[in-house]
C-alpha atoms as a PDB file:
ATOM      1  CA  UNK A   1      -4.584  20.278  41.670  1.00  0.00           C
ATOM      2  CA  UNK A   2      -5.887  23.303  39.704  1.00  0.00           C
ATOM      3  CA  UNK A   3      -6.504  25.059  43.247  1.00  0.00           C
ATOM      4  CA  UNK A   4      -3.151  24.522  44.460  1.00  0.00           C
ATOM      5  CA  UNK A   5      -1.654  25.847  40.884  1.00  0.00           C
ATOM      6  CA  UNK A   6      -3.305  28.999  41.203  1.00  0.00           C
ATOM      7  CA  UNK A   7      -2.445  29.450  44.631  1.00  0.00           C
ATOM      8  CA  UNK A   8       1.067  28.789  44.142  1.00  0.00           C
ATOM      9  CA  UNK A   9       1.316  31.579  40.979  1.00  0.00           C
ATOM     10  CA  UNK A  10      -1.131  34.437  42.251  1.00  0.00           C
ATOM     11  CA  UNK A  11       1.951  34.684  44.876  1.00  0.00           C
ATOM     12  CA  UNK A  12       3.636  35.914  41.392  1.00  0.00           C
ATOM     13  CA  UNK A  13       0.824  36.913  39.190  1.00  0.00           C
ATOM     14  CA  UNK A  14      -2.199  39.448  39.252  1.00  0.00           C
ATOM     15  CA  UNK A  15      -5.253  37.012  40.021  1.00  0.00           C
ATOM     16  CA  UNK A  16      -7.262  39.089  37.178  1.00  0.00           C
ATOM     17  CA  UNK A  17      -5.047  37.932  34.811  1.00  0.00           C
ATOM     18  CA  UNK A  18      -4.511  34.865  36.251  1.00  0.00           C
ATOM     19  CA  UNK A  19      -7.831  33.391  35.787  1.00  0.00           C
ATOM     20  CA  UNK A  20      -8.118  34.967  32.227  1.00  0.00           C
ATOM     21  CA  UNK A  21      -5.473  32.900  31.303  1.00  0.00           C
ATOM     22  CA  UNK A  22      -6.707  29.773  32.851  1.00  0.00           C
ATOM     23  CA  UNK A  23     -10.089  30.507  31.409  1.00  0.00           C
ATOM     24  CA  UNK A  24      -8.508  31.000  28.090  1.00  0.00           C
ATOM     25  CA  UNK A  25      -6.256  27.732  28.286  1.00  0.00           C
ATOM     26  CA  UNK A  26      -9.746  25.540  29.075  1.00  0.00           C
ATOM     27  CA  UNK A  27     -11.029  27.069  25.797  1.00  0.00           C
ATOM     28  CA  UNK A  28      -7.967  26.293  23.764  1.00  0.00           C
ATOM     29  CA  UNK A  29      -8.219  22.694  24.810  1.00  0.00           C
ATOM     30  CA  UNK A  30     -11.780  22.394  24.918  1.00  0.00           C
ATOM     31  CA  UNK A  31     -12.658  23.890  21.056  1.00  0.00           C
ATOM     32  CA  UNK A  32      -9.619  21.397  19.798  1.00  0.00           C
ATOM     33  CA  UNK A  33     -10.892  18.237  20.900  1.00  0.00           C
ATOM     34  CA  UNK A  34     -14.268  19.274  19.683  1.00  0.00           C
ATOM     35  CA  UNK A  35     -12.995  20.160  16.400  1.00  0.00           C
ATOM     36  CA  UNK A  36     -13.390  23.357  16.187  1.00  0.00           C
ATOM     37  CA  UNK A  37     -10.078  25.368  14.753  1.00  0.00           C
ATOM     38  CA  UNK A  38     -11.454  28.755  13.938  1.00  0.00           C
ATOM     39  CA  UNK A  39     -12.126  29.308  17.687  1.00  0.00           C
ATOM     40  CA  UNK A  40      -9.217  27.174  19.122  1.00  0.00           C
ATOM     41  CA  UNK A  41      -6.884  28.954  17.609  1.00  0.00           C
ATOM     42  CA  UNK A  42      -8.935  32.832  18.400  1.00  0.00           C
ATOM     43  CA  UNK A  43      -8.795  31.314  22.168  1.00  0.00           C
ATOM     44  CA  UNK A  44      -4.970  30.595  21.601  1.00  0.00           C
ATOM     45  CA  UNK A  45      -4.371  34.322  20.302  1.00  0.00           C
ATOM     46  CA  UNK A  46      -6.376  35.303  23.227  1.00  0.00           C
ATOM     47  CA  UNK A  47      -4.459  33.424  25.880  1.00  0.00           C
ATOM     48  CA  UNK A  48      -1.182  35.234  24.138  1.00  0.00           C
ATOM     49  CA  UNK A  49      -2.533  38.108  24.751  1.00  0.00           C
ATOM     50  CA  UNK A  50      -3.195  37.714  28.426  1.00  0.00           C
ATOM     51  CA  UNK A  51       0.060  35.966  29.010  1.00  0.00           C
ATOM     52  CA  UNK A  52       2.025  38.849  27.232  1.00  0.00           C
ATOM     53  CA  UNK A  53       0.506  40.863  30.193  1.00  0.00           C
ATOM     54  CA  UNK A  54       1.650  38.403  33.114  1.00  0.00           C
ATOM     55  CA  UNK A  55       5.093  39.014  31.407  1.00  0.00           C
ATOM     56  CA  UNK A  56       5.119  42.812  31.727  1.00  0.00           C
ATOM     57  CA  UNK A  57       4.049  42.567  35.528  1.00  0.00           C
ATOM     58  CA  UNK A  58       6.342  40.098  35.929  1.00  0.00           C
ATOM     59  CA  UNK A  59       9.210  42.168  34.731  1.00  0.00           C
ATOM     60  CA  UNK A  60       8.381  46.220  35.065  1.00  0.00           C
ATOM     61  CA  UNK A  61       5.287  45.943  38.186  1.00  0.00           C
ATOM     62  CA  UNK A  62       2.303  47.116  35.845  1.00  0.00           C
ATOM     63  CA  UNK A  63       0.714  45.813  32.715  1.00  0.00           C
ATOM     64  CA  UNK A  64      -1.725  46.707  29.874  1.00  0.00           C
ATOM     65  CA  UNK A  65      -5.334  46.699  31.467  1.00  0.00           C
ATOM     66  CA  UNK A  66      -7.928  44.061  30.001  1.00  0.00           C
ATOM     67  CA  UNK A  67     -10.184  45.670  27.797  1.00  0.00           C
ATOM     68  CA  UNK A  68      -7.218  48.164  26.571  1.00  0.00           C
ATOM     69  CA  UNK A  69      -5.483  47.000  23.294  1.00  0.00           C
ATOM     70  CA  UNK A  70      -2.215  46.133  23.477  1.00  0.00           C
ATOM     71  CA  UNK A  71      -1.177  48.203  20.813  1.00  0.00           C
ATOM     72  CA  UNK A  72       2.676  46.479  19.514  1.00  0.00           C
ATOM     73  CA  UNK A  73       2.396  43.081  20.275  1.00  0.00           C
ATOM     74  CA  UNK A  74       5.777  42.664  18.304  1.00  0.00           C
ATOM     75  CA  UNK A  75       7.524  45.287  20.083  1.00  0.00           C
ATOM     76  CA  UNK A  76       6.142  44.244  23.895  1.00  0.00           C
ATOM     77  CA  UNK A  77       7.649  41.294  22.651  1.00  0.00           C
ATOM     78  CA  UNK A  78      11.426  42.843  21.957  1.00  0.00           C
ATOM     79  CA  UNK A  79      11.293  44.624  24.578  1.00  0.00           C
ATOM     80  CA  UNK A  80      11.065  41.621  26.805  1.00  0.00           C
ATOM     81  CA  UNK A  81      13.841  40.069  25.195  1.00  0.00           C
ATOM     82  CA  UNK A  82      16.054  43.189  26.889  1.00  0.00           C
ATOM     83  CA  UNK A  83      14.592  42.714  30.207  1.00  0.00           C
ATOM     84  CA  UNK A  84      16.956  41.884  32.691  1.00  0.00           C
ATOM     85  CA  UNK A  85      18.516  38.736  32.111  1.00  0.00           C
ATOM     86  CA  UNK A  86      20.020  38.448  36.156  1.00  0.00           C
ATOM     87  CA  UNK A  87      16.510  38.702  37.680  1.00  0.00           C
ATOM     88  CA  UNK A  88      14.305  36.691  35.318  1.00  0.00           C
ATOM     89  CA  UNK A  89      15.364  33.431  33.243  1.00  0.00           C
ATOM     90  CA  UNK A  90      15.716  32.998  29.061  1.00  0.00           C
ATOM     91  CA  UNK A  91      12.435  31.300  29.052  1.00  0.00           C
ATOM     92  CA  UNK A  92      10.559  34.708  30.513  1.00  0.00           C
ATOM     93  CA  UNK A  93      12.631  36.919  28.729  1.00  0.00           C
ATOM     94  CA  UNK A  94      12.836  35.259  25.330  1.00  0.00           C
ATOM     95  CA  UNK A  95      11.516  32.014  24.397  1.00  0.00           C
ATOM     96  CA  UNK A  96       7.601  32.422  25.790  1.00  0.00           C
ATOM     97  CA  UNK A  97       7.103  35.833  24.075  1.00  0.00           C
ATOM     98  CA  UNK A  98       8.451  34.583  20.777  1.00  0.00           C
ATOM     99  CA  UNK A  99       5.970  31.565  21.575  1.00  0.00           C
ATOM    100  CA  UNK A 100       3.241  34.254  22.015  1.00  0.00           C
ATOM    101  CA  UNK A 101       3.800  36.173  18.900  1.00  0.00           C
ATOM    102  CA  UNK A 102       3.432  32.761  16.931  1.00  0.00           C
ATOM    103  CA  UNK A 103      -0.149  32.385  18.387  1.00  0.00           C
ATOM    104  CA  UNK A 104      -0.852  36.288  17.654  1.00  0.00           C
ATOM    105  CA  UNK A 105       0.270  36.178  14.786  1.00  0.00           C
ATOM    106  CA  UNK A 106      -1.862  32.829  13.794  1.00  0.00           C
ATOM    107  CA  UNK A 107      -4.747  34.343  15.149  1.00  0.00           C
ATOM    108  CA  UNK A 108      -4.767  37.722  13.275  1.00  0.00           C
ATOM    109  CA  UNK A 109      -3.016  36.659   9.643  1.00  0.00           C
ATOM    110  CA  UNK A 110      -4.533  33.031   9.195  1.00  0.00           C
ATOM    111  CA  UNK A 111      -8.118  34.146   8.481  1.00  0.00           C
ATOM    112  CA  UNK A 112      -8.906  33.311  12.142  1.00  0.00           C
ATOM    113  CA  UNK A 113      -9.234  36.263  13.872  1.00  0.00           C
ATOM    114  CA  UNK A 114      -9.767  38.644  10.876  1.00  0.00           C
ATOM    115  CA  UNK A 115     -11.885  38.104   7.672  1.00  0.00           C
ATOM    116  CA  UNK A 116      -9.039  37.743   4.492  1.00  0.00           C
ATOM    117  CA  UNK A 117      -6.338  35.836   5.824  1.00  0.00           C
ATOM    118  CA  UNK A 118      -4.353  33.748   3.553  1.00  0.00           C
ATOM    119  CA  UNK A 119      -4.657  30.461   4.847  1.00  0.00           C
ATOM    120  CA  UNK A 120      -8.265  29.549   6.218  1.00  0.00           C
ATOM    121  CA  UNK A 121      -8.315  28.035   9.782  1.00  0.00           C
ATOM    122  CA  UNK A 122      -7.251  24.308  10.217  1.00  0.00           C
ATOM    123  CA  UNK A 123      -6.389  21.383  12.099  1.00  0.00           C
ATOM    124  CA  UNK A 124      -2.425  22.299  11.973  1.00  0.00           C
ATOM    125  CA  UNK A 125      -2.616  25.923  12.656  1.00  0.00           C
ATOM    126  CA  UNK A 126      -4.828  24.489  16.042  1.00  0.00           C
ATOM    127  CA  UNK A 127      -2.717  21.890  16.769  1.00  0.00           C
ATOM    128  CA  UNK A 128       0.166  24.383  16.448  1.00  0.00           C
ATOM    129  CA  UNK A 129      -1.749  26.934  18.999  1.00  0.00           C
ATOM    130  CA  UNK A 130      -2.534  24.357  21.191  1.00  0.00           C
ATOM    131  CA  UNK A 131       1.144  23.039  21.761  1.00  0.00           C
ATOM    132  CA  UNK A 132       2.530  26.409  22.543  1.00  0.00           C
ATOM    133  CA  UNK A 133      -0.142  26.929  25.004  1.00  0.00           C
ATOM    134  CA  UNK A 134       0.625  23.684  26.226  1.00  0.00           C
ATOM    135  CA  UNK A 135       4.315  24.670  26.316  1.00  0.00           C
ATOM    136  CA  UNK A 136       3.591  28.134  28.094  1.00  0.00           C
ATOM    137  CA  UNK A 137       1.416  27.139  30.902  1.00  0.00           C
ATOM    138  CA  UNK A 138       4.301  24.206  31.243  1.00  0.00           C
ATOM    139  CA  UNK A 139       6.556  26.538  31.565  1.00  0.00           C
ATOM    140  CA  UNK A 140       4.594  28.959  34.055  1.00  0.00           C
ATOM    141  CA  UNK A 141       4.372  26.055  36.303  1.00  0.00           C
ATOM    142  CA  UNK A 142       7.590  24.846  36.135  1.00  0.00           C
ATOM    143  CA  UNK A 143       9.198  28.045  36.773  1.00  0.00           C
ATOM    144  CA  UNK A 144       7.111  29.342  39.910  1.00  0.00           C
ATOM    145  CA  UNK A 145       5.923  25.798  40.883  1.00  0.00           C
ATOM    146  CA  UNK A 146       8.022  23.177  40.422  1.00  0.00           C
ATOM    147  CA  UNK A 147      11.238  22.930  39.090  1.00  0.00           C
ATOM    148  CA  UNK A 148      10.778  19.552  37.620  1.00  0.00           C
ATOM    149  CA  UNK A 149       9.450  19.500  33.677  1.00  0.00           C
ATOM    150  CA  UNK A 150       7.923  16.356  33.919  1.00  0.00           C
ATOM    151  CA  UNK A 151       6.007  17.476  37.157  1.00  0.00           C
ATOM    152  CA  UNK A 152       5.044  20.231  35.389  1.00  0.00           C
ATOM    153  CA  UNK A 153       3.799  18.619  32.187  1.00  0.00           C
ATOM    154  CA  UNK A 154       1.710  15.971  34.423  1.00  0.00           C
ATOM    155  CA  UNK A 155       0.384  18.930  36.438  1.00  0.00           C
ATOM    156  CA  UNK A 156      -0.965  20.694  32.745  1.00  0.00           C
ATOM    157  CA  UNK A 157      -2.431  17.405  31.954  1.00  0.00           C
ATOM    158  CA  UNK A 158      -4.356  17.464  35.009  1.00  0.00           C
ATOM    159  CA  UNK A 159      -6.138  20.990  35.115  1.00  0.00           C
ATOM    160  CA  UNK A 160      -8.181  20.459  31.702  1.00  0.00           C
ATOM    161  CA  UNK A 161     -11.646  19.282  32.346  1.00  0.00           C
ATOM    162  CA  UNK A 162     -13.178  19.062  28.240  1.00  0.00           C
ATOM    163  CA  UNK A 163     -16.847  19.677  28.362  1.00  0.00           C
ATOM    164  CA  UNK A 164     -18.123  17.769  25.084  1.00  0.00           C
ATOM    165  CA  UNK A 165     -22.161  17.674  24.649  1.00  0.00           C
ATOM    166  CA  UNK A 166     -22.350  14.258  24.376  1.00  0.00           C
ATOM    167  CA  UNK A 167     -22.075  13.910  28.015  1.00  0.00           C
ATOM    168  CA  UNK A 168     -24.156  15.832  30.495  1.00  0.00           C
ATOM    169  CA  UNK A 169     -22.926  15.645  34.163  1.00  0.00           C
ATOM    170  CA  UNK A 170     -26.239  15.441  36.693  1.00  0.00           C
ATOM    171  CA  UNK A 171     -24.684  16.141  40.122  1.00  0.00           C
ATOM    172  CA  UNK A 172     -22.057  13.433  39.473  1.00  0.00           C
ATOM    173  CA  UNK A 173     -24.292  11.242  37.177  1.00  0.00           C
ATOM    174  CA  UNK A 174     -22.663  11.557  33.035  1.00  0.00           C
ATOM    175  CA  UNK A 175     -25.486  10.666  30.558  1.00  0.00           C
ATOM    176  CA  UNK A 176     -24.448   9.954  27.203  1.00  0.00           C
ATOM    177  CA  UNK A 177     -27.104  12.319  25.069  1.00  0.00           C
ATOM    178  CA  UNK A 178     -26.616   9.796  21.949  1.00  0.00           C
ATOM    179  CA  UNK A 179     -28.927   6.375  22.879  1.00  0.00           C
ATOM    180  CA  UNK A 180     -27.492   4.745  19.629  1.00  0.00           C
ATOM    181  CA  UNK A 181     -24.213   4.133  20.508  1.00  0.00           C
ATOM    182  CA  UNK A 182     -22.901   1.098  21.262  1.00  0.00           C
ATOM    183  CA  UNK A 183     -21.952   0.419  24.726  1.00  0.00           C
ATOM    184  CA  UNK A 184     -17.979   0.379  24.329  1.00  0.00           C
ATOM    185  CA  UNK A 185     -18.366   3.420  22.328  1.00  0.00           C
ATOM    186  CA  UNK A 186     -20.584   5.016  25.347  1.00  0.00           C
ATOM    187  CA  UNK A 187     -17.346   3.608  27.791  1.00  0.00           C
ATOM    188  CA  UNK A 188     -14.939   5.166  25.434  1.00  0.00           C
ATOM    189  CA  UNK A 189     -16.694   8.446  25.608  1.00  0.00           C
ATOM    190  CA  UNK A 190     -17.460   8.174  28.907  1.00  0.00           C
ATOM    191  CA  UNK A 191     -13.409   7.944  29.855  1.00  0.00           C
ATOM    192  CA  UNK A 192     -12.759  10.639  27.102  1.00  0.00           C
ATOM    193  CA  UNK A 193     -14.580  12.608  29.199  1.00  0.00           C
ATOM    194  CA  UNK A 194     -13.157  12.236  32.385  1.00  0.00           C
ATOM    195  CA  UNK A 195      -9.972  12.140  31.012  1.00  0.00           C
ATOM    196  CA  UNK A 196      -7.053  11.687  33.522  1.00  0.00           C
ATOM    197  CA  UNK A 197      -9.392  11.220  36.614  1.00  0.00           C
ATOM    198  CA  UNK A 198     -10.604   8.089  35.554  1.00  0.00           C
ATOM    199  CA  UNK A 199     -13.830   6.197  36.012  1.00  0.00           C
ATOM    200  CA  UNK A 200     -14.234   3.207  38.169  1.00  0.00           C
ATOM    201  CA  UNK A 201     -16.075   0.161  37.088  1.00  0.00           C
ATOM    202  CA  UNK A 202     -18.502   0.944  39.391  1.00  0.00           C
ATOM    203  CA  UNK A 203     -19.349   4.242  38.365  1.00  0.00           C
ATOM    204  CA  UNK A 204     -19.386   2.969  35.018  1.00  0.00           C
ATOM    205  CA  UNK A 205     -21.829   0.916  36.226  1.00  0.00           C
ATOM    206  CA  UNK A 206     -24.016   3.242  37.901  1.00  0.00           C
ATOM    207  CA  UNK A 207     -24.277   5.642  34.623  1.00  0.00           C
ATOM    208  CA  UNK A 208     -25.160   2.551  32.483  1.00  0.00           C
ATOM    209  CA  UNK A 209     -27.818   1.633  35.459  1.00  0.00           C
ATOM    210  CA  UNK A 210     -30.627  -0.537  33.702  1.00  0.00           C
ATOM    211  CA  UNK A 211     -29.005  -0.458  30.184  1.00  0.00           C
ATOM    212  CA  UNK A 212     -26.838  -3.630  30.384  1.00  0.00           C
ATOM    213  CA  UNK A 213     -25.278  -5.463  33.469  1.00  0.00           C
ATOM    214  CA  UNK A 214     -22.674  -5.298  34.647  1.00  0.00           C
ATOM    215  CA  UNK A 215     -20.839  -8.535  33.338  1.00  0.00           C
ATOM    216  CA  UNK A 216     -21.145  -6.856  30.109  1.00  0.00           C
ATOM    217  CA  UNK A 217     -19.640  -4.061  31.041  1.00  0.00           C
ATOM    218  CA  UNK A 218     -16.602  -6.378  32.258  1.00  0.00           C
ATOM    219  CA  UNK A 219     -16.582  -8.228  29.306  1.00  0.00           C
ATOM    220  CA  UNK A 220     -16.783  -5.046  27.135  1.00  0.00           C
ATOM    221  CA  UNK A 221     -13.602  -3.382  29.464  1.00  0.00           C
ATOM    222  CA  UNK A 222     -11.394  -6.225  29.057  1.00  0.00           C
ATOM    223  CA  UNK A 223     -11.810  -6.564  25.048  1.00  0.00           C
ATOM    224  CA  UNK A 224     -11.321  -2.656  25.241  1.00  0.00           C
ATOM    225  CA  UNK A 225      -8.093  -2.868  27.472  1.00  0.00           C
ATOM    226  CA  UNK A 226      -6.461  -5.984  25.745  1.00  0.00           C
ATOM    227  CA  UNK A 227      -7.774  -6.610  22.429  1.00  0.00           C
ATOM    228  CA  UNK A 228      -7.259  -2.621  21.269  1.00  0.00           C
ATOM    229  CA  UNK A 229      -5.432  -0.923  24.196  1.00  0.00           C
ATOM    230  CA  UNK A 230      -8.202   1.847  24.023  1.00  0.00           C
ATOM    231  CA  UNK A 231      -8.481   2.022  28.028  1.00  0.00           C
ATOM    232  CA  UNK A 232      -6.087   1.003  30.979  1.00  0.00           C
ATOM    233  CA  UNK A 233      -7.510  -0.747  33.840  1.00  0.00           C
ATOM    234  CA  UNK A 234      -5.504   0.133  37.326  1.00  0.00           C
ATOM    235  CA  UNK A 235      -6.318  -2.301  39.876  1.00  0.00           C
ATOM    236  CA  UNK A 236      -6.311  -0.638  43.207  1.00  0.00           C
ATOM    237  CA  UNK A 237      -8.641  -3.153  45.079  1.00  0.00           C
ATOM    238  CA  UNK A 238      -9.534  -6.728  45.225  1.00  0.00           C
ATOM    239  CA  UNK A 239     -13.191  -5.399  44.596  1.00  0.00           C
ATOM    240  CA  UNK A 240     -12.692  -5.414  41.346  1.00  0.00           C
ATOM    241  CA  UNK A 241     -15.566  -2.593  40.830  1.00  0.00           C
ATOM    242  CA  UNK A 242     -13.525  -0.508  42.542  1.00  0.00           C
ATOM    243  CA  UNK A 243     -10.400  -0.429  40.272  1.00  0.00           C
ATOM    244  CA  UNK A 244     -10.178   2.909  37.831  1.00  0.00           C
ATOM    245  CA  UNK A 245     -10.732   2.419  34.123  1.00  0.00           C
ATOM    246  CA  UNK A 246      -7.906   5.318  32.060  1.00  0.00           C
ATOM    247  CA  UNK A 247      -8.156   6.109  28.355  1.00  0.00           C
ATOM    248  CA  UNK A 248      -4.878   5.662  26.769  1.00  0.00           C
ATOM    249  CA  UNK A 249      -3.529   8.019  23.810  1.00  0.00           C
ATOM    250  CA  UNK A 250      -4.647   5.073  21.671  1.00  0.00           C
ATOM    251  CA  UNK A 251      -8.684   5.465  23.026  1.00  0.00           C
ATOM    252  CA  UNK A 252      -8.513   9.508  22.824  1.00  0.00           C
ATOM    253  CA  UNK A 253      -7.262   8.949  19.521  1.00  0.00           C
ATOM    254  CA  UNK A 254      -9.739   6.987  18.273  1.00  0.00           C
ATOM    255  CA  UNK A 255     -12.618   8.414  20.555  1.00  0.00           C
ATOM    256  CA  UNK A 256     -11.773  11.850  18.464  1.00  0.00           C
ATOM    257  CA  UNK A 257     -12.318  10.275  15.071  1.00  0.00           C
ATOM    258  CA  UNK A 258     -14.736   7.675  15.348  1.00  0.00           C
ATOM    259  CA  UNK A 259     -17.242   9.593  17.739  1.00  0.00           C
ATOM    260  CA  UNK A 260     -19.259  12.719  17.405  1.00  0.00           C
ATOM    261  CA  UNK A 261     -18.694  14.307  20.110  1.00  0.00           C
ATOM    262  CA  UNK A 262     -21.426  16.885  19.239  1.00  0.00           C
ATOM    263  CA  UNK A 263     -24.724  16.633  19.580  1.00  0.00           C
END
């Protein structure tokens, strides 16, 4: 999906700033779940910044180089807001640069970007940053993708891959770096990790190999599926290994406060 995303907008955007943005986005997501604010929310002001220059292609052919301040981020963003409103939409001219000054101006007055700011970084000033990149890459891809919001939403939800150090991937193979947690807690972090793509029970399987067998792991999916609603079991075959094993909002939720996700 990610491939055919940036396919579809490098027919509008500069592929330079294209993959800044992208990079950018994965680092917004990645440094939430993990906790960390401080750098969510610099990675949030940074996306802004790279996203205020896919604007001014967008709208006048040329933008401010990478690696050359922009040096009014407030007045990029008026001026914008006078671009012209027959050739590009509300949302371009208006409502995603506003978006973008909130996340600049988070980053540089909320002691996040800059020693001194009045508020120290925190879990609502990243949770804040991370919506309105949400929002703006939603946006991106509804406008020059699809015209469908909830397309576009499903198709955000699908390019994050977040790297946590609890798992390491061997060629396919996830090993959980922490041997003392319990095995639904090594499922539960297992899914985290692979997030909307899903394990199946036999790849669960596999990555457990001589740890526990496999009825266990049955036994542990279904209390995890109907006794909490952590995980969501979608049975695609009458092998039942082969069915796919989804964490629900419930199981990220409780994956993000019950398990250190750090190593």
């Amino acid at each position: 999906m990610l491939a055919k995303i940036r396919q579809q907008l490098e027919q509008t955007f500069s592929q330079e700033l294209l993959d800044k943005l992208l990079d950018e986005y994965q680092l917004v997501n990645e440094n939430y779940y993990l906790g960390h604010y401080r750098p969510c929310s610099l990675n949030a002001g940074r996306f802004a910044e790279v996203a205020l220059r896919m604007l001014q292609q967008l709208t006048t052919g040329a933008f401010t180089p990478l690696g050359e301040q922009i040096t009014k981020f407030s007045n990029e963003v008026l001026t914008l807001e006078k671009a012209d409103s027959n050739s590009f939409p509300q949302s371009l001219r208006i409502q995603i640069p506003r978006t973008l000054q909130i996340m600049y101006d988070i980053r540089n007055k909320r002691d996040i970007g800059h020693v001194g700011g009045d508020v120290n970084a925190n879990y609502t000033d990243a949770t804040l940053s991370l919506t309105c990149c949400n929002w703006v890459m939603t946006e991106f891809i509804r406008i020059y993708f699809t015209t469908n919001i909830d397309t576009a939403q499903k198709m955000v939800n699908s390019i994050i891959k977040v790297r946590i150090p609890l798992i390491q991937d061997f060629n396919g193979f996830l090993k959980v770096l922490d041997p003392k947690l319990s095995v639904p807690d090594k499922i539960m972090a297992l899914l985290y990790y692979r997030d909307n793509e899903g394990a199946s029970v036999d790849e669960l399987d596999n990555w457990f190999k001589e740890q526990t067998s496999l009825n266990y792991i049955k036994t542990a999916l279904g209390r995890l599926e109907h006794d909490r609603a952590f995980i969501h079991i979608d049975e695609i075959s009458e092998n039942w290994v082969q069915n796919i094993c989804l964490i629900t909002e419930t199981g990220k939720r409780y994956v993000e406060q019950n398990i250190e996700l750090s190593i």
